[in-house]
Protein backbone atom coordinates (compact mmCIF):
# COMPACT_ATOMS: atom_id res chain seq x y z
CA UNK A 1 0.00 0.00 0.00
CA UNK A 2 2.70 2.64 0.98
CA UNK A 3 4.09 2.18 -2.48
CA UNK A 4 0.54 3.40 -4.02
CA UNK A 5 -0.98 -0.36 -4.94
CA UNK A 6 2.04 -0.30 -7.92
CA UNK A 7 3.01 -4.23 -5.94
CA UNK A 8 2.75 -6.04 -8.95
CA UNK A 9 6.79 -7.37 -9.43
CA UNK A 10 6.64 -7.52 -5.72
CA UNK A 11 7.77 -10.78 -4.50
CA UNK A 12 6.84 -11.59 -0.60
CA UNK A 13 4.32 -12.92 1.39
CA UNK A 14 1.77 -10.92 -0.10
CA UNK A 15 2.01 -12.18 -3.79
CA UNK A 16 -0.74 -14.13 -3.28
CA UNK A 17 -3.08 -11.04 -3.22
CA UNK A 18 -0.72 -8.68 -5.70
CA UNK A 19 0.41 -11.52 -8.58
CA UNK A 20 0.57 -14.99 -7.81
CA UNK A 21 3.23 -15.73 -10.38
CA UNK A 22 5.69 -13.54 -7.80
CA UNK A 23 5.75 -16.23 -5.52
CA UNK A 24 8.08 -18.35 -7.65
CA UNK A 25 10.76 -16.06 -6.44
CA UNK A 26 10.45 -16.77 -2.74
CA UNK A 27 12.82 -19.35 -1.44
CA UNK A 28 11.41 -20.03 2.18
CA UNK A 29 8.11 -20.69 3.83
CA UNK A 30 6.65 -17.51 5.44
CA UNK A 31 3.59 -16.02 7.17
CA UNK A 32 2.54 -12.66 7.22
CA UNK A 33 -0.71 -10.73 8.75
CA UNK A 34 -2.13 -7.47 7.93
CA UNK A 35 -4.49 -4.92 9.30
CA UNK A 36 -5.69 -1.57 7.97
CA UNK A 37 -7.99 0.87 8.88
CA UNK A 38 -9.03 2.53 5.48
CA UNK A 39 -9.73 6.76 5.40
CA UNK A 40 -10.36 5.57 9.67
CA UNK A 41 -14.17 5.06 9.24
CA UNK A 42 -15.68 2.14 11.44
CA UNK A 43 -16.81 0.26 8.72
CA UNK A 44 -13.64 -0.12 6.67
CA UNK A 45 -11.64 -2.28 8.49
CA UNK A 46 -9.68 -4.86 7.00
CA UNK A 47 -7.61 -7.68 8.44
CA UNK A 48 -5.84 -10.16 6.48
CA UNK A 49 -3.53 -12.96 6.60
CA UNK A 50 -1.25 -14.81 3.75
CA UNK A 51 1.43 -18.37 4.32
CA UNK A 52 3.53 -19.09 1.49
CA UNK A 53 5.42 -23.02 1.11
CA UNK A 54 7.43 -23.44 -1.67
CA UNK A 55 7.53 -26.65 -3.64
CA UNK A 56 9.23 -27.89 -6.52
CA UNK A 57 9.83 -24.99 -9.10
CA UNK A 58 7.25 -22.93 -6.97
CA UNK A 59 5.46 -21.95 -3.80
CA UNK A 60 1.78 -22.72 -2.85
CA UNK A 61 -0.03 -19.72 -0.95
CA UNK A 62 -2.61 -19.68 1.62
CA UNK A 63 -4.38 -16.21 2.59
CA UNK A 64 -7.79 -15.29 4.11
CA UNK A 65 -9.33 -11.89 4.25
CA UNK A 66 -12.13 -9.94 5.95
CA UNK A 67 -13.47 -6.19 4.89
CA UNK A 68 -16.27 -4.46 6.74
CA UNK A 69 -18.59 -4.72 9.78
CA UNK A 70 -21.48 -6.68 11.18
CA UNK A 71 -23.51 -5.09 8.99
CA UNK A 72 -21.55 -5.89 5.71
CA UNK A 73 -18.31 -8.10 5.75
CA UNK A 74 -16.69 -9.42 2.17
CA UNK A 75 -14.46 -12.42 2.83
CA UNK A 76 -12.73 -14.68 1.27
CA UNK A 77 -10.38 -17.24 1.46
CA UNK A 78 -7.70 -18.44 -1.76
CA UNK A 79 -4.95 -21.24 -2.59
CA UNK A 80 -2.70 -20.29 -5.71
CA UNK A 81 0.53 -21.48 -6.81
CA UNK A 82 3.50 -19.88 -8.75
CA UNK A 83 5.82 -21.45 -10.62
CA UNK A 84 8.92 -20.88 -12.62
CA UNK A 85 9.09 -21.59 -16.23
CA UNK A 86 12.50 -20.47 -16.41
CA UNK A 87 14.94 -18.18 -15.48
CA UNK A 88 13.20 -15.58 -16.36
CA UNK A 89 9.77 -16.51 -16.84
CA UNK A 90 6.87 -17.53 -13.79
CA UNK A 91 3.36 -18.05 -14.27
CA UNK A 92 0.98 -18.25 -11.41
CA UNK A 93 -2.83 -19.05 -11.12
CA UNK A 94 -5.17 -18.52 -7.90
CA UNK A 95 -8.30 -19.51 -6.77
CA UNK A 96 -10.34 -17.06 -4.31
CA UNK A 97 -13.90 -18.51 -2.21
CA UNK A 98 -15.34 -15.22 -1.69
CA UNK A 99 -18.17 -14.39 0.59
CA UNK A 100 -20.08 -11.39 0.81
CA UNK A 101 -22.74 -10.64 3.92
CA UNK A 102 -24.82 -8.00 4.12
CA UNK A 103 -26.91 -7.82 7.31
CA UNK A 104 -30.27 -9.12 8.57
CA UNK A 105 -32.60 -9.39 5.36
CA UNK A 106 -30.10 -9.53 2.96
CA UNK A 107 -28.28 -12.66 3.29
CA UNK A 108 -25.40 -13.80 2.50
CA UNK A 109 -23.80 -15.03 -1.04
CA UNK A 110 -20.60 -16.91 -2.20
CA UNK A 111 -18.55 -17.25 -5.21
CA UNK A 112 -15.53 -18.80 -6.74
CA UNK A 113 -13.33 -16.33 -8.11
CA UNK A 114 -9.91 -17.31 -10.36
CA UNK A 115 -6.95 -15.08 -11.59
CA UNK A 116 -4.09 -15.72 -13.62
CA UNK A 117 -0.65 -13.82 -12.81
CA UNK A 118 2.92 -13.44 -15.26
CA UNK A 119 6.30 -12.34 -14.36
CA UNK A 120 8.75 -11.57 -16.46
CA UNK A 121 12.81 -10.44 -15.89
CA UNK A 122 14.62 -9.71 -18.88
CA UNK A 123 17.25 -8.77 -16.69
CA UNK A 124 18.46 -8.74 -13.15
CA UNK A 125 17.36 -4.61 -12.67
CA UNK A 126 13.39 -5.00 -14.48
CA UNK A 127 10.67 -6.51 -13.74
CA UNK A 128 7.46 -6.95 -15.91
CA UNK A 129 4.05 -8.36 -14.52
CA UNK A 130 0.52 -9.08 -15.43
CA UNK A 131 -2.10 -10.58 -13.52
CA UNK A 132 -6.27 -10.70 -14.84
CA UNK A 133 -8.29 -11.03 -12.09
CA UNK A 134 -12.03 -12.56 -12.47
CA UNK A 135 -11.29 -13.52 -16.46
CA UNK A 136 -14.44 -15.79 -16.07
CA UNK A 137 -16.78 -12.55 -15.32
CA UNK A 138 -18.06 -14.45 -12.36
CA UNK A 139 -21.70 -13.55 -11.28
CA UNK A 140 -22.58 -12.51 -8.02
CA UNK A 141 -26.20 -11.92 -7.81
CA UNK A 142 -29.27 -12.64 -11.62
CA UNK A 143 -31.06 -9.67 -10.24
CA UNK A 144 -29.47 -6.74 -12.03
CA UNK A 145 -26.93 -9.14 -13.74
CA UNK A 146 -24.39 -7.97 -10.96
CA UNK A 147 -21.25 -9.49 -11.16
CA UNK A 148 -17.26 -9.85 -9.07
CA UNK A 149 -15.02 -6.85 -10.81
CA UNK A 150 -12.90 -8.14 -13.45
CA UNK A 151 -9.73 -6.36 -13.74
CA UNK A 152 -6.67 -6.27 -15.94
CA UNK A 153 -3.57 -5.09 -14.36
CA UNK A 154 -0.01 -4.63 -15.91
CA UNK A 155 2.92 -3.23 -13.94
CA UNK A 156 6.72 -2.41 -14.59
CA UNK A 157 10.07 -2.35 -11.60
CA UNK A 158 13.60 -1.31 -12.23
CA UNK A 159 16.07 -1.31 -9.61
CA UNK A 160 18.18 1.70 -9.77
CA UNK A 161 21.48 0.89 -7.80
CA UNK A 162 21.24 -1.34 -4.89
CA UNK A 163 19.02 1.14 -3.14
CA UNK A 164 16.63 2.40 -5.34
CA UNK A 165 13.56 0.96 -7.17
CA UNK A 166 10.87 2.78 -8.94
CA UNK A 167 7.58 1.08 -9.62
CA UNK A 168 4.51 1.86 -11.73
CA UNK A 169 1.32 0.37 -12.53
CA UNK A 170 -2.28 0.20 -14.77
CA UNK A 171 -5.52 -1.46 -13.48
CA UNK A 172 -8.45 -1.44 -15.68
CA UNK A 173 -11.90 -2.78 -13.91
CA UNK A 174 -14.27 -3.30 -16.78
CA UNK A 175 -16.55 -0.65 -14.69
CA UNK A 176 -14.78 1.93 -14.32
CA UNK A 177 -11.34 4.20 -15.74
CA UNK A 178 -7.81 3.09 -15.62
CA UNK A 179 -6.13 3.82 -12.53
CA UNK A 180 -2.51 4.87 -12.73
CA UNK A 181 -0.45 3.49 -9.84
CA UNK A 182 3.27 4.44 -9.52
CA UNK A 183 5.95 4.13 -6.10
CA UNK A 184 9.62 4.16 -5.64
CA UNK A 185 11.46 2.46 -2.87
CA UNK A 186 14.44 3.48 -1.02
CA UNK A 187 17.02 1.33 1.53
CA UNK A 188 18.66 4.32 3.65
CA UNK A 189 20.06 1.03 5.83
CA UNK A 190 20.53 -2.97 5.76
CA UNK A 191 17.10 -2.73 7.92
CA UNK A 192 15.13 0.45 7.04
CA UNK A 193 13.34 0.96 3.88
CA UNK A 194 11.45 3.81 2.79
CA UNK A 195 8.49 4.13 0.35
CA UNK A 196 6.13 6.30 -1.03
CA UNK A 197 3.39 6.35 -3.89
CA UNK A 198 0.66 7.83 -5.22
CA UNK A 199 -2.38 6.73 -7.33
CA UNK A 200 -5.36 8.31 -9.54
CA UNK A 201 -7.67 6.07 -7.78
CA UNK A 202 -9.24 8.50 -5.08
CA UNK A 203 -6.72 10.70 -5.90
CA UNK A 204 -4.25 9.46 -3.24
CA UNK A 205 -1.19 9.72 -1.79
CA UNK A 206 0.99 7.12 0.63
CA UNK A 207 4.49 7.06 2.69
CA UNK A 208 5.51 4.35 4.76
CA UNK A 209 8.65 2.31 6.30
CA UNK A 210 9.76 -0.90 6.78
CA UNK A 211 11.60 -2.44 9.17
CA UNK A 212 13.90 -5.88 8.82
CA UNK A 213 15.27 -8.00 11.45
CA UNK A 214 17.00 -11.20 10.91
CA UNK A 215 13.94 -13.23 9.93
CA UNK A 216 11.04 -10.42 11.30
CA UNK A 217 9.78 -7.39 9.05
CA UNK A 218 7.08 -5.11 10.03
CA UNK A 219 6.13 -2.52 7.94
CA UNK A 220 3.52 1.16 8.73
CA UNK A 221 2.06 3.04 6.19
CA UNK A 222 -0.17 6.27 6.40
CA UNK A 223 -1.97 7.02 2.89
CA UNK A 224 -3.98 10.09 2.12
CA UNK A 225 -7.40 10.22 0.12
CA UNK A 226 -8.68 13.86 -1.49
CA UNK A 227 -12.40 12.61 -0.96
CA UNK A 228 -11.95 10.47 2.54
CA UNK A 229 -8.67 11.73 3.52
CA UNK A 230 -6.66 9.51 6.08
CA UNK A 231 -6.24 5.87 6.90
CA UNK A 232 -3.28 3.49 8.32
CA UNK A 233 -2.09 0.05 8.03
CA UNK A 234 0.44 -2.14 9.32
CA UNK A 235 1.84 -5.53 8.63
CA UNK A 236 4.37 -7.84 9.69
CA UNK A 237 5.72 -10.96 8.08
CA UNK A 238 8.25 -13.84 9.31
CA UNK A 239 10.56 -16.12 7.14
CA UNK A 240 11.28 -19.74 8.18
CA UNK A 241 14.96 -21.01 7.18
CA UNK A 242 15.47 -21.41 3.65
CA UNK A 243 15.84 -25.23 2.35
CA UNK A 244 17.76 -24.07 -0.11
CA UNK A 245 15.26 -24.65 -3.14
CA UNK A 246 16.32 -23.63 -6.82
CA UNK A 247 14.80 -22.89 -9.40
């Protein structure tokens, strides 16, 4: 998030929800939980959590997700795997359950939702990623023919030194305009890392830090909105010892 939602090359923990395929990159089990408070209004709260295991060429992911209130919660739960094709190819494919509730009355509804995720690094400073989310148009609800967002997303990382890297990102939902994501990255020490981003969606700015230790990393980010203004989340993330896997 503190990079502006431009975490599509991103390979950690959180692949799962940014582009499956990134997992192929990760050489050690790890589990990671999340919790934001979007724009700090009581009914955005989101808490999530994400386990990667890698296997063969590739790492399985586990993650599970909440978003809302009593009143209205969207959850859902998703298994994906990422895989390299070769050095400088991975492909990735995911599977979400999600469940959406909306109070007394309404009921409750569940659907199966897939996504298919590429990674590409010509060379050892660029990354290239694409991930389609929903490419089956899943339905949600006949009345009204409403439907889970599909959304095609393409993204772009170069590392500039051993310090730098600059990030940028397009999402098109079928629904609504492209949103233009872009972030930059900067080490000022072996175990601080600074970031900031900003993205057309909501017109909004973000700046966080993260913080390594050995096998821990937490990481606090404070992002702006022009229409809601502000909202926080944190995360933290832990790395089991490396098996030594290759790829």
């Amino acid at each position: 998030m503190a990079v502006g939602g431009a975490s599509l090359t991103i390979s950690d923990v959180w692949s799962g929800a940014n582009n499956i395929a990134a997992l192929a990159e990760l050489r050690s089990a790890e589990i990671g939980a999340a919790y934001a408070h979007h724009f700090f209004l009581p009914g955005v709260l989101n808490a999530s959590f994400a386990s990667v295991f890698p296997l063969g060429g590739g790492s399985f992911a586990l993650s599970a997700g909440s978003l809302g209130y009593h009143g209205y919660t969207d959850s859902h739960i998703g298994i994906g795997y990422g895989r390299s094709l070769s050095n400088v190819f991975d492909l990735g494919a995911q599977v979400n359950a999600i469940r959406l509730n909306i109070g007394p009355g309404y009921g409750s509804k569940t659907a199966l939702v897939g996504s298919i995720g590429a990674l590409f690094m010509p060379n050892e400073h660029l990354r290239l990623g694409v991930l389609v989310y929903n490419p089956t148009r899943t339905s949600l609800a006949a009345f009204g023919d409403e439907r889970i967002p599909t959304r095609f997303s393409v993204g772009a990382s170069r590392q500039g030194g051993d310090k730098v890297t600059l990030m940028a990102q397009l999402d098109k939902d079928l629904q609504y305009p492209i949103n233009v994501s872009a972030g930059l990255e900067y080490q000022l020490l072996d175990q601080l890392l600074l970031r900031t981003g900003v993205s057309t969606k909501n017109r909004s700015f973000a700046f966080g830090v993260g913080l390594k230790r050995k096998a821990w990393a937490l990481d606090l980010t404070q992002h702006w909105g022009q229409r809601l203004g502000f909202g926080a989340a944190c995360s933290f993330g832990y790395r089991f010892s490396s098996k030594g896997r290759s790829k």
